[in-house]
Protein backbone atom coordinates (compact mmCIF):
# COMPACT_ATOMS: atom_id res chain seq x y z
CA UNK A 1 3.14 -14.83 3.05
CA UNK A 2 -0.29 -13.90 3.68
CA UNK A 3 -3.42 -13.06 1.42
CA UNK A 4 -5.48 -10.14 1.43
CA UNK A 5 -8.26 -8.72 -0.53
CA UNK A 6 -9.92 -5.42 -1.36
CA UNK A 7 -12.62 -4.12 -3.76
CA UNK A 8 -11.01 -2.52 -7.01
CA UNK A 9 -12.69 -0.55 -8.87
CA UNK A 10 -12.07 -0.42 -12.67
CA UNK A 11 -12.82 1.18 -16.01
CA UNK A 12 -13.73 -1.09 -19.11
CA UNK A 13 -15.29 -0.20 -22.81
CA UNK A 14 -17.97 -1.69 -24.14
CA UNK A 15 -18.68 -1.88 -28.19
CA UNK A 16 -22.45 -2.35 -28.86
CA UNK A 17 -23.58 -3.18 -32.54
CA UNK A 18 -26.65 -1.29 -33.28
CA UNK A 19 -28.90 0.25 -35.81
CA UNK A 20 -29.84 3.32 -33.75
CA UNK A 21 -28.25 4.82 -30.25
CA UNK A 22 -31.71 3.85 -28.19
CA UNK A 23 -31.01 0.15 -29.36
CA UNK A 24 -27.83 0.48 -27.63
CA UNK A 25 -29.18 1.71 -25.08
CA UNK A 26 -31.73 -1.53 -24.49
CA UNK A 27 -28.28 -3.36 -25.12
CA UNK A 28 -26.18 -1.79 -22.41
CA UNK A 29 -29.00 -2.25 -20.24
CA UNK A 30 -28.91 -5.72 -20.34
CA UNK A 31 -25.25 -5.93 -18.96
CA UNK A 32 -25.26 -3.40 -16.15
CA UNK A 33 -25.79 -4.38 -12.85
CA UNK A 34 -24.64 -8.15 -13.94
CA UNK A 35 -21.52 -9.89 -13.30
CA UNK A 36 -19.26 -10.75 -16.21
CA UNK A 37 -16.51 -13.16 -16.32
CA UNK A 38 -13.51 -12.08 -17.31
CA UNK A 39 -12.37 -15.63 -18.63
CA UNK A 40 -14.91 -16.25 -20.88
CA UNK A 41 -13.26 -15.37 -24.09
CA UNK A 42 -16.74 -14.28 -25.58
CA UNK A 43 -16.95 -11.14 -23.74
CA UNK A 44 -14.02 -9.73 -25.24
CA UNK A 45 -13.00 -9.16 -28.88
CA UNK A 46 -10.07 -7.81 -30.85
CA UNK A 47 -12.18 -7.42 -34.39
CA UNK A 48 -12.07 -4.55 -36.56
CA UNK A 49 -14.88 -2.66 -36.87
CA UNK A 50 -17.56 -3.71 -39.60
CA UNK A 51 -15.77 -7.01 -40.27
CA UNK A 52 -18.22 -9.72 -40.71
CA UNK A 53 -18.68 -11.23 -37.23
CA UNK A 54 -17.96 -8.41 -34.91
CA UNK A 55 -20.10 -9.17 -32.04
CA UNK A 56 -23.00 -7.92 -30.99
CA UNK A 57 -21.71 -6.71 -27.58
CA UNK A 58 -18.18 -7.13 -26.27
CA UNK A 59 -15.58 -5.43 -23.92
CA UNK A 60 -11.84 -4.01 -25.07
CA UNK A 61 -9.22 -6.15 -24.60
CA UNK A 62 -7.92 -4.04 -21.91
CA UNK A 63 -8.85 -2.37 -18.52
CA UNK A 64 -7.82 -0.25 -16.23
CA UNK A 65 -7.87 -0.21 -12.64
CA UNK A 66 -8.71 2.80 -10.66
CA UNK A 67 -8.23 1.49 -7.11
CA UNK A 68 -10.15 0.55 -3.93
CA UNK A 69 -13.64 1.48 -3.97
CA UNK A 70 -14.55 4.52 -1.27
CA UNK A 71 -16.17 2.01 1.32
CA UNK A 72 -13.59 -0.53 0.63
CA UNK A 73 -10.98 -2.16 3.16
CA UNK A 74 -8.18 -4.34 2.99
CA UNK A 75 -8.73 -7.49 5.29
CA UNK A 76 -6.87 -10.87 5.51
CA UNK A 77 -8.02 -14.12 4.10
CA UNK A 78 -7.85 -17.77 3.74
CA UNK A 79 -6.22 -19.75 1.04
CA UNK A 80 -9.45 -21.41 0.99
CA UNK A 81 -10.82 -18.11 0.36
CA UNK A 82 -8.74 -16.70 -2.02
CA UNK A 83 -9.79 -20.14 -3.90
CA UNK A 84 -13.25 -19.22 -3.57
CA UNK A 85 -13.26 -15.68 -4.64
CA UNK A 86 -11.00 -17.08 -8.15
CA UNK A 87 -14.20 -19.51 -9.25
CA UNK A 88 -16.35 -17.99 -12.05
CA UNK A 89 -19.67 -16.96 -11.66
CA UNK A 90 -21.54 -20.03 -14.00
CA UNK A 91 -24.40 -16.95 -14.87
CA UNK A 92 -21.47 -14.32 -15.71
CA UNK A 93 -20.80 -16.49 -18.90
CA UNK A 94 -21.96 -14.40 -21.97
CA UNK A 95 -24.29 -17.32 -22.73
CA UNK A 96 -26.23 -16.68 -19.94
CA UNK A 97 -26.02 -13.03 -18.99
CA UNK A 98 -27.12 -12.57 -22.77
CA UNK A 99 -29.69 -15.80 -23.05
CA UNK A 100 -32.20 -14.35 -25.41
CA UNK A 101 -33.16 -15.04 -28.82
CA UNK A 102 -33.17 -11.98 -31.29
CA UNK A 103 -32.80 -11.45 -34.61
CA UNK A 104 -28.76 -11.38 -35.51
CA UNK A 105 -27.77 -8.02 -35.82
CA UNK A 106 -26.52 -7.47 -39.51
CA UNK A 107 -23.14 -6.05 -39.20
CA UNK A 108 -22.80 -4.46 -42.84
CA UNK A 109 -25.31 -2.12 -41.87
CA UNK A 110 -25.24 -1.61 -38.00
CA UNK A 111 -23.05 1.11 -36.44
CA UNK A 112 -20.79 0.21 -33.14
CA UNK A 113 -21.78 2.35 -29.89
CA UNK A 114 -19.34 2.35 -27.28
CA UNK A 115 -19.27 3.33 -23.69
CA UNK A 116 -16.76 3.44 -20.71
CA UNK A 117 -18.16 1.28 -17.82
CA UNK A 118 -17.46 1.48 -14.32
CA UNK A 119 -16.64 -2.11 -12.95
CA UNK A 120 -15.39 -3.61 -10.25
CA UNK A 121 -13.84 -6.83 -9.22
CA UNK A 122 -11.95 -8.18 -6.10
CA UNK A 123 -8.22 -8.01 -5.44
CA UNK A 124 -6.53 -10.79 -4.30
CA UNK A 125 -2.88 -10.19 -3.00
CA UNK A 126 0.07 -11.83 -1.65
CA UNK A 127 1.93 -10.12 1.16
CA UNK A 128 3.68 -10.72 4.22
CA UNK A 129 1.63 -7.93 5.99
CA UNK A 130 -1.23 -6.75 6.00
CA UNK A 131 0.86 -2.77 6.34
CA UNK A 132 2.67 -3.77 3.05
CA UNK A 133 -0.20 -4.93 1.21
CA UNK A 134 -2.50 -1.49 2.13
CA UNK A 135 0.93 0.45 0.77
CA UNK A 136 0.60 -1.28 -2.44
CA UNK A 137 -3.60 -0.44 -2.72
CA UNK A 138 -2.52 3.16 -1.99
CA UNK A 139 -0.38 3.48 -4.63
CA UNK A 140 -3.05 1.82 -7.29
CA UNK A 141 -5.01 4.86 -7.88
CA UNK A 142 -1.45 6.96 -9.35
CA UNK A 143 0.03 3.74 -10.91
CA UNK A 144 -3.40 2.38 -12.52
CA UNK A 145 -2.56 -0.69 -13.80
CA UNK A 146 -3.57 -2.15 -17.25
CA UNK A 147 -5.39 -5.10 -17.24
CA UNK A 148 -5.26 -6.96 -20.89
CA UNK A 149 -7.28 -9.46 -21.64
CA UNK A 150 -4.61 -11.50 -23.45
CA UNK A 151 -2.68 -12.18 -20.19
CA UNK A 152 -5.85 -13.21 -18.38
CA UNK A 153 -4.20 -16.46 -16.84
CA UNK A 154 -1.58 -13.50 -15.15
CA UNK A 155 -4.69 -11.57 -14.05
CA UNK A 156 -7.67 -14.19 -13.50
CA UNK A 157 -5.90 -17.41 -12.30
CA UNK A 158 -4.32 -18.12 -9.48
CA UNK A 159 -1.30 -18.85 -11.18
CA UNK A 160 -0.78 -15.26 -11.27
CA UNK A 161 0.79 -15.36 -8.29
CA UNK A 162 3.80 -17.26 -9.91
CA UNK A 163 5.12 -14.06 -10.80
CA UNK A 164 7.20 -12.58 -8.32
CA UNK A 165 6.94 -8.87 -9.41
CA UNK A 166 3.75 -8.65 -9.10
CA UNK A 167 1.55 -9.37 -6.25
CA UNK A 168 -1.95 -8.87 -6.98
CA UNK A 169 -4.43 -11.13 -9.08
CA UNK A 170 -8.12 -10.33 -10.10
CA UNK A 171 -11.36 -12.25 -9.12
CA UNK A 172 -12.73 -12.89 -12.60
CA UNK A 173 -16.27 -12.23 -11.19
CA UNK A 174 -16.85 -8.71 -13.02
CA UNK A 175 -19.87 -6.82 -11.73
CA UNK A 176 -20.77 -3.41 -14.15
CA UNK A 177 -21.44 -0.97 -11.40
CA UNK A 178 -22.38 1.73 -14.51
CA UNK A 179 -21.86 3.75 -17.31
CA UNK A 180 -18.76 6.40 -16.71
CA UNK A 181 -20.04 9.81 -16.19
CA UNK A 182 -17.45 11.54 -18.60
CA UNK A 183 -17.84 8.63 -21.37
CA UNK A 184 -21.88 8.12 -22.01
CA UNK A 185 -22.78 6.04 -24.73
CA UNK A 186 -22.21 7.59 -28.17
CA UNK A 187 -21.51 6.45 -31.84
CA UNK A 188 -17.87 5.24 -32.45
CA UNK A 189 -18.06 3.64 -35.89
CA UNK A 190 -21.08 3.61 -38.73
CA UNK A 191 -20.96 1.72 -41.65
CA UNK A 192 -19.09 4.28 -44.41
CA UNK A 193 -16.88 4.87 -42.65
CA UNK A 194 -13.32 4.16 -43.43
């Protein structure tokens, strides 16, 4: 077997607590253009909205992959490599790409924002040609996989690879490209709301 790799591009959501929609605005602009990593656990939340603690900015538990990007191509690697391109980014933790010091946002009275993002990541996959493997990146964009967070050692790890049906991991290295074109930031939840 062989490994290959392509750029993917991918759709996540972003939930912004806020008092107004041009504070999460400055918010969102903190993360675009920066690299995430997908296995820091403090990027991504399953809280319900207005519970005490929901974050100030985190991702859904889930995205979506759209396919290769338009200037994208599938090429053959190393094992070396593929090790390589599965290390996190240290400055895509949340601690860093967020390092500021602000006031904590009071979540009784914010409202959550949210946003689809484009993103895009790496694929890494496991073939025995480099023919089967750009069959399988043609057929992303119909199929578009689910990625959920919760299985992140299936998606982010190289362990991933330990299952047989499917042939493709993730780099966990994240970069927001920008906000989705048919979902621009907009109110989701305000505080009354039930």
């Amino acid at each position: 077997m062989s490994y290959f790799t392509i750029g993917l591009e991918m759709a996540a959501t972003i939930y912004i607590l806020a008092g107004s929609l041009s504070e999460a605005q400055g918010k969102l602009n903190e993360v675009l253009s920066k690299s995430i990593d997908a296995l820091d656990p403090d990027w991504f939340s399953d809280a319900w909205f207005g519970m005490p603690g929901f974050p100030e900015i985190s991702f859904a538990t889930a995205m979506e992959v759209w396919g290769a990007g338009p200037q994208d191509t599938c090429k053959a690697i190393s094992a070396f490599e593929v090790e390589r391109l599965m290390r996190s980014f240290p400055d895509a933790s949340k601690a860093n790409v967020l390092a500021r010091s602000s006031a904590p946002v009071q979540s009784e009275r914010a409202s959550v924002y949210w946003s689809d993002l484009k993103v895009k990541t790496n694929g890494i996959l496991k073939f025995s040609s480099e023919t089967e493997a750009k069959k399988f990146i043609a057929l992303l964009p119909e199929e578009r996989p689910h990625v959920h967070w919760e299985m992140a050692n299936d998606w982010f790890e190289l362990e991933g690879f330990d299952d047989a049906e499917y042939p493709m991991i993730l780099s966990p290295n994240i970069e927001v490209v920008a906000v989705s074109e048919f979902s621009p930031l907009r109110l989701h939840w305000s505080h009354g709301h039930r």
